[in-house]
N, C-alpha and C. Protein backbone atom coordinates (compact mmCIF):
# COMPACT_ATOMS: atom_id res chain seq x y z
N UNK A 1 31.46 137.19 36.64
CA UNK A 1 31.15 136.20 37.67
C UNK A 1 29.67 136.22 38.04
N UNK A 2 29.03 137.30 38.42
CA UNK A 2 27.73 137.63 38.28
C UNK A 2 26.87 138.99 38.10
N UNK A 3 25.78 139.26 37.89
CA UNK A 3 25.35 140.84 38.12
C UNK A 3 26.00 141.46 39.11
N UNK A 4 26.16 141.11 40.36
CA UNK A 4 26.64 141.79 41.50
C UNK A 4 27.98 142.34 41.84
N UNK A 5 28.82 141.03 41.11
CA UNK A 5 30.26 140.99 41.71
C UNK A 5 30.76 140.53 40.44
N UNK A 6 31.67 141.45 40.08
CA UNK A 6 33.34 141.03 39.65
C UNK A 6 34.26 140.37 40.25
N UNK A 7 35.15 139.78 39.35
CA UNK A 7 36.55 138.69 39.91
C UNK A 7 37.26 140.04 40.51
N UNK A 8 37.61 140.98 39.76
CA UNK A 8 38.29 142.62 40.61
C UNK A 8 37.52 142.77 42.62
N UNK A 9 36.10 142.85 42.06
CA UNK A 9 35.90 143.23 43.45
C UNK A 9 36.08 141.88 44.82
N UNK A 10 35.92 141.01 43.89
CA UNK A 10 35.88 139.94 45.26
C UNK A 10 37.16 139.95 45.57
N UNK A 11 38.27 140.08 44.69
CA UNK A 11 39.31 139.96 45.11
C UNK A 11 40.06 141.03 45.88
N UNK A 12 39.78 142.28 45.64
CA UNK A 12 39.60 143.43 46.21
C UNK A 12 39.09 143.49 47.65
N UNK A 13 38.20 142.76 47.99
CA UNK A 13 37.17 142.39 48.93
C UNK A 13 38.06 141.95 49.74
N UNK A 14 39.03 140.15 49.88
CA UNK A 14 39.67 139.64 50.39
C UNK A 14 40.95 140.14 50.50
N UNK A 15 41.61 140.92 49.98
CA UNK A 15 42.93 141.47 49.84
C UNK A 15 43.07 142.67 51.39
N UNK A 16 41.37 142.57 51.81
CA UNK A 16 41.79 143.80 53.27
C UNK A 16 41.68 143.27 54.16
N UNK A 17 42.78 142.83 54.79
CA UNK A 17 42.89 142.21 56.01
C UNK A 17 42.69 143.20 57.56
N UNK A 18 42.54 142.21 58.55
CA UNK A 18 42.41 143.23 59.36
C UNK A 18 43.79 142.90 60.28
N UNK A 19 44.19 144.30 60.42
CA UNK A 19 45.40 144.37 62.02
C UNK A 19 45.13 143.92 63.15
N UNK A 20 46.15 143.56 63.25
CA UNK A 20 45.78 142.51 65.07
C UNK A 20 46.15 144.06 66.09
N UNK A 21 47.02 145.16 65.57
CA UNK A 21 46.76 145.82 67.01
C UNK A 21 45.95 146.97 67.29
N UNK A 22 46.23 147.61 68.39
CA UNK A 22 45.24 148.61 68.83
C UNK A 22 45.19 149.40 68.05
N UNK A 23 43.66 150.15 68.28
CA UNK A 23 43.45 151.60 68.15
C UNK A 23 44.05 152.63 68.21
N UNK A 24 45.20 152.41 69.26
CA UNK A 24 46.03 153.41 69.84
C UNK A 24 47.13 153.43 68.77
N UNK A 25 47.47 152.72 68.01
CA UNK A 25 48.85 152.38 67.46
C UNK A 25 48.42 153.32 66.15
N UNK A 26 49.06 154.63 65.81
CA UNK A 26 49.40 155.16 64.77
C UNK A 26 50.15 154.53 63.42
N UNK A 27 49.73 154.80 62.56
CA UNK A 27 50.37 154.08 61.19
C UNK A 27 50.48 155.31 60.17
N UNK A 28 52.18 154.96 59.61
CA UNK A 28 52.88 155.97 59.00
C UNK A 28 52.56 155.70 57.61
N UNK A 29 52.56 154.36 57.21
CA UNK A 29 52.89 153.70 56.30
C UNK A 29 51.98 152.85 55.76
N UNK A 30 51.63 152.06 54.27
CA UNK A 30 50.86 151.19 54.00
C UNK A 30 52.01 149.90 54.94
N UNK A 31 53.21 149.92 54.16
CA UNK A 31 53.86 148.89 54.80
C UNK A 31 54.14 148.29 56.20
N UNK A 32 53.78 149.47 57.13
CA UNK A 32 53.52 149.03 58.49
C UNK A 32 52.19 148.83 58.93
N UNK A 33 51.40 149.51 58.04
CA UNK A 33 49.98 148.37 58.45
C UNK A 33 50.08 146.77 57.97
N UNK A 34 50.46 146.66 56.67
CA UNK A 34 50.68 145.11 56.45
C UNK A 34 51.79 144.40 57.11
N UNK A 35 52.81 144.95 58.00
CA UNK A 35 53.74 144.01 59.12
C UNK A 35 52.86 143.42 60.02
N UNK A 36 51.54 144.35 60.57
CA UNK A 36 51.21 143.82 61.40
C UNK A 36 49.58 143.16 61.35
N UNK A 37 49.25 142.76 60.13
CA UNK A 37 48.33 142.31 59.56
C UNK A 37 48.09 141.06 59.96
N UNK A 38 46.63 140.45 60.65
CA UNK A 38 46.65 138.98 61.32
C UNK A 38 46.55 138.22 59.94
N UNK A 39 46.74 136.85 60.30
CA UNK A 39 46.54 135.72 59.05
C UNK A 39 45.07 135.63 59.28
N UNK A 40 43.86 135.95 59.82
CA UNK A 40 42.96 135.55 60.07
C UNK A 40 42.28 136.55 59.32
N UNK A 41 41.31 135.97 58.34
CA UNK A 41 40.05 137.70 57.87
C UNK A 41 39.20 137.22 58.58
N UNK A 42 38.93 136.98 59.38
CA UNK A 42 37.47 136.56 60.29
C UNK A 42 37.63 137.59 60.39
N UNK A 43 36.10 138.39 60.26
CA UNK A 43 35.40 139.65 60.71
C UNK A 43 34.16 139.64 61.70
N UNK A 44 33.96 140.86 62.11
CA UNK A 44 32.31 140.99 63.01
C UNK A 44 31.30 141.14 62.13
N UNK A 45 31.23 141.95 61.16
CA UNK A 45 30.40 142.89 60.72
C UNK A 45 30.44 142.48 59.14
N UNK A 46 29.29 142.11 58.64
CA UNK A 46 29.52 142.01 57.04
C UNK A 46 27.95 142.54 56.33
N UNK A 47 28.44 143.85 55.81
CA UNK A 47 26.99 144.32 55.36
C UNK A 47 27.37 144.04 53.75
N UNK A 48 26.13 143.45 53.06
CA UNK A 48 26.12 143.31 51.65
C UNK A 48 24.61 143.91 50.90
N UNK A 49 24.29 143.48 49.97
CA UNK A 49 23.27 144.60 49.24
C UNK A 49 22.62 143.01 48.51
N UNK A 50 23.16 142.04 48.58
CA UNK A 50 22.41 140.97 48.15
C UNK A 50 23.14 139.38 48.98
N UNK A 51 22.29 138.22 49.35
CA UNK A 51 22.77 136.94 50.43
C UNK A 51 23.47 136.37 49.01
N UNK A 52 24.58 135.67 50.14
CA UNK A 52 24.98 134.52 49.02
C UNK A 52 24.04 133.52 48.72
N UNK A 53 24.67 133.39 47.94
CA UNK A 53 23.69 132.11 46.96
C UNK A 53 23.34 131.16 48.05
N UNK A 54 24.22 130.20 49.07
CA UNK A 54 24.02 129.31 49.47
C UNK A 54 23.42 129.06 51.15
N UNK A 55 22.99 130.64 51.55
CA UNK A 55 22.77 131.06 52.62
C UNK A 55 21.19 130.14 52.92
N UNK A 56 20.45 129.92 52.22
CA UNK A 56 19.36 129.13 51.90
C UNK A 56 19.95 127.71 52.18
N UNK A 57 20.57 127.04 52.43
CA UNK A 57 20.83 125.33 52.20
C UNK A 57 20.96 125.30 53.74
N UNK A 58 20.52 123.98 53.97
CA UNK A 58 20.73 123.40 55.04
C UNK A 58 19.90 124.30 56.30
N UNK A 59 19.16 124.90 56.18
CA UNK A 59 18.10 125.43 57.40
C UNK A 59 17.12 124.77 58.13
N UNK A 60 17.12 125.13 59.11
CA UNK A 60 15.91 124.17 59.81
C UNK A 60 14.38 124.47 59.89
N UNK A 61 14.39 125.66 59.67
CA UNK A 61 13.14 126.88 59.88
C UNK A 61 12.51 127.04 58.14
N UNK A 62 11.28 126.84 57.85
CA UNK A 62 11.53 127.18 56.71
C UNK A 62 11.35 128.64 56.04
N UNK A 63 11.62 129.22 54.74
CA UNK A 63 11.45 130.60 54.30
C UNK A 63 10.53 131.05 54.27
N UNK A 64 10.21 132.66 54.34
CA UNK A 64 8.88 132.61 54.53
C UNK A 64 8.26 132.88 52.90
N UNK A 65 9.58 132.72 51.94
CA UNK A 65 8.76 132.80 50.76
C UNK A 65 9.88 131.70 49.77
N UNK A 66 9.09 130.79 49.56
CA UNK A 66 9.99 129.60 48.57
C UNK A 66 11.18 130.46 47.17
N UNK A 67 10.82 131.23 46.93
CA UNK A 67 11.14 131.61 45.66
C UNK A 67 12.85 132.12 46.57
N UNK A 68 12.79 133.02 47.98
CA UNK A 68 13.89 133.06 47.89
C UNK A 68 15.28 132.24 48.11
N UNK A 69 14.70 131.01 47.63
CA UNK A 69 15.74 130.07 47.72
C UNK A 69 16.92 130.38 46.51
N UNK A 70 16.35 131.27 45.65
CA UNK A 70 17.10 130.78 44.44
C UNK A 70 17.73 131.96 44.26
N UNK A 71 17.82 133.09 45.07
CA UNK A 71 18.40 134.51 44.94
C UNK A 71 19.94 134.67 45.46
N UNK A 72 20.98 134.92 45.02
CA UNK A 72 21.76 134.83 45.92
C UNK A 72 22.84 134.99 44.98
N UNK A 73 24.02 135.54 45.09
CA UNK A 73 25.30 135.64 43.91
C UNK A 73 26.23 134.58 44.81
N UNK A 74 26.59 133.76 43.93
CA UNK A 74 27.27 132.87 44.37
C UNK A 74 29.01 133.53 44.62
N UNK A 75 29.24 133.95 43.89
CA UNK A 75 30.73 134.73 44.26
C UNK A 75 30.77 135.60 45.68
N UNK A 76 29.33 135.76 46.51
CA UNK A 76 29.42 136.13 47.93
C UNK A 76 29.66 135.01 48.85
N UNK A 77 29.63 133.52 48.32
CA UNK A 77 29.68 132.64 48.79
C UNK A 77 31.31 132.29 49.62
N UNK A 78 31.97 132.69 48.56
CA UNK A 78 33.45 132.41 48.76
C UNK A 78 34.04 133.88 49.88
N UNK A 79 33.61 135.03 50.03
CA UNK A 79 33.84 135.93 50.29
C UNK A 79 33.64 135.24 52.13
N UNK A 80 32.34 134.86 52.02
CA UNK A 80 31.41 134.99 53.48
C UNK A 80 32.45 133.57 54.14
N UNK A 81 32.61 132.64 53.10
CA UNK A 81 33.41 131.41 53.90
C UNK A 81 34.47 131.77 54.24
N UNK A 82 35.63 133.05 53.73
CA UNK A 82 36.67 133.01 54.24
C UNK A 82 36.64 134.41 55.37
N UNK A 83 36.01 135.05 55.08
CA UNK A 83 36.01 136.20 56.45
C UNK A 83 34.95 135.87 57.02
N UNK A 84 33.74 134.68 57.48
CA UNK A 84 33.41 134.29 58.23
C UNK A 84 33.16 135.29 59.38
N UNK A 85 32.15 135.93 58.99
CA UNK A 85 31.11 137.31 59.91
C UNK A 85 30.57 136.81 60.90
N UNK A 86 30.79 137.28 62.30
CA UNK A 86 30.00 137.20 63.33
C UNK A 86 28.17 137.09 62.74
N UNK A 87 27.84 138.53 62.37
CA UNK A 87 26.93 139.09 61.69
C UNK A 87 26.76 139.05 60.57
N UNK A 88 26.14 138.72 59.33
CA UNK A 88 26.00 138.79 58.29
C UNK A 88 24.66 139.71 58.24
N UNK A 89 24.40 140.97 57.31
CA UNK A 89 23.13 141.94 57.42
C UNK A 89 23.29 141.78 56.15
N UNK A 90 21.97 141.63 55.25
CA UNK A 90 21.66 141.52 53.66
C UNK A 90 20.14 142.13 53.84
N UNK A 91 20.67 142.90 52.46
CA UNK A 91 19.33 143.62 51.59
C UNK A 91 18.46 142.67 50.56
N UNK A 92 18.00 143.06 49.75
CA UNK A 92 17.45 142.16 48.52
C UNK A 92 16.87 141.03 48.47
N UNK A 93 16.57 140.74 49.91
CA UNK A 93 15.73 139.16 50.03
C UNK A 93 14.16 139.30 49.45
N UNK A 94 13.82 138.83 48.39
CA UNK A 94 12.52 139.22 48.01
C UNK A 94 12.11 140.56 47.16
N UNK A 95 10.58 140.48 46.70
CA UNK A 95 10.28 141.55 45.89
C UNK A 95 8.90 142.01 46.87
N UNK A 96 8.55 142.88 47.71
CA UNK A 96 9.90 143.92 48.34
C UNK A 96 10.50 143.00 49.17
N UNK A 97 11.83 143.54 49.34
CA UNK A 97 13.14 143.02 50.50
C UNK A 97 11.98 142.50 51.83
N UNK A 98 11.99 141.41 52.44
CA UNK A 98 11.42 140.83 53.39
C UNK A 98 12.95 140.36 54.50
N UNK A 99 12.35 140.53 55.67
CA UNK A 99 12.53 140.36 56.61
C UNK A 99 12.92 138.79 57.08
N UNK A 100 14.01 138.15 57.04
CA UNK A 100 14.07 137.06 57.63
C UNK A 100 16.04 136.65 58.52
N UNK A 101 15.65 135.75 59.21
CA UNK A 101 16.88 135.71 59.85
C UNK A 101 17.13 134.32 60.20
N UNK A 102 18.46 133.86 59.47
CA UNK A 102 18.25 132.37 59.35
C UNK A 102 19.15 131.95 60.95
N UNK A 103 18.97 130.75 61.34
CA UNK A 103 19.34 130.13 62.93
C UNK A 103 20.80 130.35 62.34
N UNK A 104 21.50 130.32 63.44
CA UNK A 104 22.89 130.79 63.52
C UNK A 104 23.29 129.51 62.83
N UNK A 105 24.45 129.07 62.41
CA UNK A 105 25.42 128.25 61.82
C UNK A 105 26.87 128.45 62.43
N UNK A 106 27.12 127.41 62.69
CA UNK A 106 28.54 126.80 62.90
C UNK A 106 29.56 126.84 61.98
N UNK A 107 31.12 127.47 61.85
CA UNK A 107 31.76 126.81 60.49
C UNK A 107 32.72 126.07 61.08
N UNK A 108 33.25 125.26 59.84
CA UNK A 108 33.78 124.14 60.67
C UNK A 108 35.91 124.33 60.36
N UNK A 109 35.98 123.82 61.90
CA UNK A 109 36.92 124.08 62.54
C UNK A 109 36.77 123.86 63.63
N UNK A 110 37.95 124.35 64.67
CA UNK A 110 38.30 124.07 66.01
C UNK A 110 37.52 125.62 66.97
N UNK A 111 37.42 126.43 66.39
CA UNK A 111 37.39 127.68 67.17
C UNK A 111 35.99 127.95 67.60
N UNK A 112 35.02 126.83 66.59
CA UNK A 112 33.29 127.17 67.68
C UNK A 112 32.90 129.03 66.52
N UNK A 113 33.43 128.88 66.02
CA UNK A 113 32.82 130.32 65.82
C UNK A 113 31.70 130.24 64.75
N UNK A 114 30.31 131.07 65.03
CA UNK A 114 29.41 131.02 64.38
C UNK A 114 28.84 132.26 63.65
N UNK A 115 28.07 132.09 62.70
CA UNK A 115 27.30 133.41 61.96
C UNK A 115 26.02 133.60 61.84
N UNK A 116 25.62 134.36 62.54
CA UNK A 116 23.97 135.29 62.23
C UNK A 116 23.78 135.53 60.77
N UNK A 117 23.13 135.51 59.97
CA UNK A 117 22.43 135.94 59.10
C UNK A 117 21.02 136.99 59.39
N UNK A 118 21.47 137.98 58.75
CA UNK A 118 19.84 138.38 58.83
C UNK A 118 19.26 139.19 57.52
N UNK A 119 18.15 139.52 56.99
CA UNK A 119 18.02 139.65 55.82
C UNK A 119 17.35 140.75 55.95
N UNK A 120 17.44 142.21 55.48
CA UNK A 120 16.43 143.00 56.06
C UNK A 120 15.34 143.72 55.18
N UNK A 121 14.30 143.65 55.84
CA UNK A 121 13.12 144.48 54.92
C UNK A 121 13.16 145.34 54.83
N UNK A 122 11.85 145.35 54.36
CA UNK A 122 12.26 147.23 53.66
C UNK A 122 11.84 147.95 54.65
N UNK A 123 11.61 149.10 54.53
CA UNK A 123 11.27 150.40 55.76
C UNK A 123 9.57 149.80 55.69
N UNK A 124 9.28 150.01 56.75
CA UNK A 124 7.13 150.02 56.84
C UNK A 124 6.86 148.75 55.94
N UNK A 125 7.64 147.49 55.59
CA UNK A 125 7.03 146.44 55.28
C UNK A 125 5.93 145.76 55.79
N UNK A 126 5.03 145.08 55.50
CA UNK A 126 3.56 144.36 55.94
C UNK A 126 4.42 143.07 56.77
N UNK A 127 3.80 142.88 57.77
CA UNK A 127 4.33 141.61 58.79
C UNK A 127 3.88 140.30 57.80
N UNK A 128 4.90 139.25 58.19
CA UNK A 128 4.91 138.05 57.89
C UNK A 128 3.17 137.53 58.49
N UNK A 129 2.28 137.21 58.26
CA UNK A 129 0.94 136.28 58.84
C UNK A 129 1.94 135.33 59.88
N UNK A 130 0.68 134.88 61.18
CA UNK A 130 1.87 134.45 61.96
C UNK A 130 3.03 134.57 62.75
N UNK A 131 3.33 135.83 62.19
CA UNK A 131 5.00 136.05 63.16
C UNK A 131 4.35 137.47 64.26
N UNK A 132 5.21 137.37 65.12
CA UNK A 132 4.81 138.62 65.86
C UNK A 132 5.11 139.76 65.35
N UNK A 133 4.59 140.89 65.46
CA UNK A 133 4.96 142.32 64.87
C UNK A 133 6.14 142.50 65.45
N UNK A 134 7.19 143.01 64.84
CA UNK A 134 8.48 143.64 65.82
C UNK A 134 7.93 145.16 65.47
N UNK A 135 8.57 145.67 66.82
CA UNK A 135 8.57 147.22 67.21
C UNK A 135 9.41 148.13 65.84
N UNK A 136 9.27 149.16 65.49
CA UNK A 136 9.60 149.84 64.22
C UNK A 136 10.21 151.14 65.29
């Protein structure tokens, strides 16, 4: 499917749902974690090692480097639309990894729920010209 991802792992990927109950609730069994498994994979938290392909389309802000329009494994594409991350955190933006964070996005449906993107640099990267220094 691509350098990054196998048809095994994506599918692997989507196959872990999350439980609707508490913390408190002990589990004996695989089969009683999947009784109580929500229909929903919406997640908070989605750390990856490279952006989907299509995380670039439709922005309002532009990149701070053209080239990374074209970086991206498209088989993260399908992953990110159906567990739909509060947060999305990605490595690999650029040569070195640069720092960028695209305006939140809407997905569409009834529930309003949206996703952060953010792309992260490397350790002691050189500031964008223009942008303010963030604190290290």
């Amino acid at each position: 499917m691509s350098p990054f991802f196998s048809s095994q792992t994506i599918d692997r990927l989507l196959s872990n749902s999350l439980a609707k109950s508490s913390a408190s609730r002990s589990y004996t069994s695989l089969a009683a974690i999947q009784s109580t498994a929500s229909e929903s994979q919406d997640i908070d938290i989605f750390l990856s090692n490279t952006w989907p392909a299509s995380i670039t389309q439709q922005i309002v802000a532009p990149l701070p480097d053209p080239r990374l329009a074209s970086i991206g494994a498209p088989p993260l594409d399908d992953v990110v639309s159906k567990i739909r991350p509060r947060y999305h955190f990605a490595a690999m933006g650029g040569q070195p990894p640069m720092f960028w964070e695209r305006e939140p996005f809407a997905w569409d449906g009834e529930d309003g729920r949206y996703t952060r993107f953010v792309s992260l640099g490397s350790f002691g990267s050189q500031n964008v010209e223009g942008k303010k220094q963030r604190v290290r």
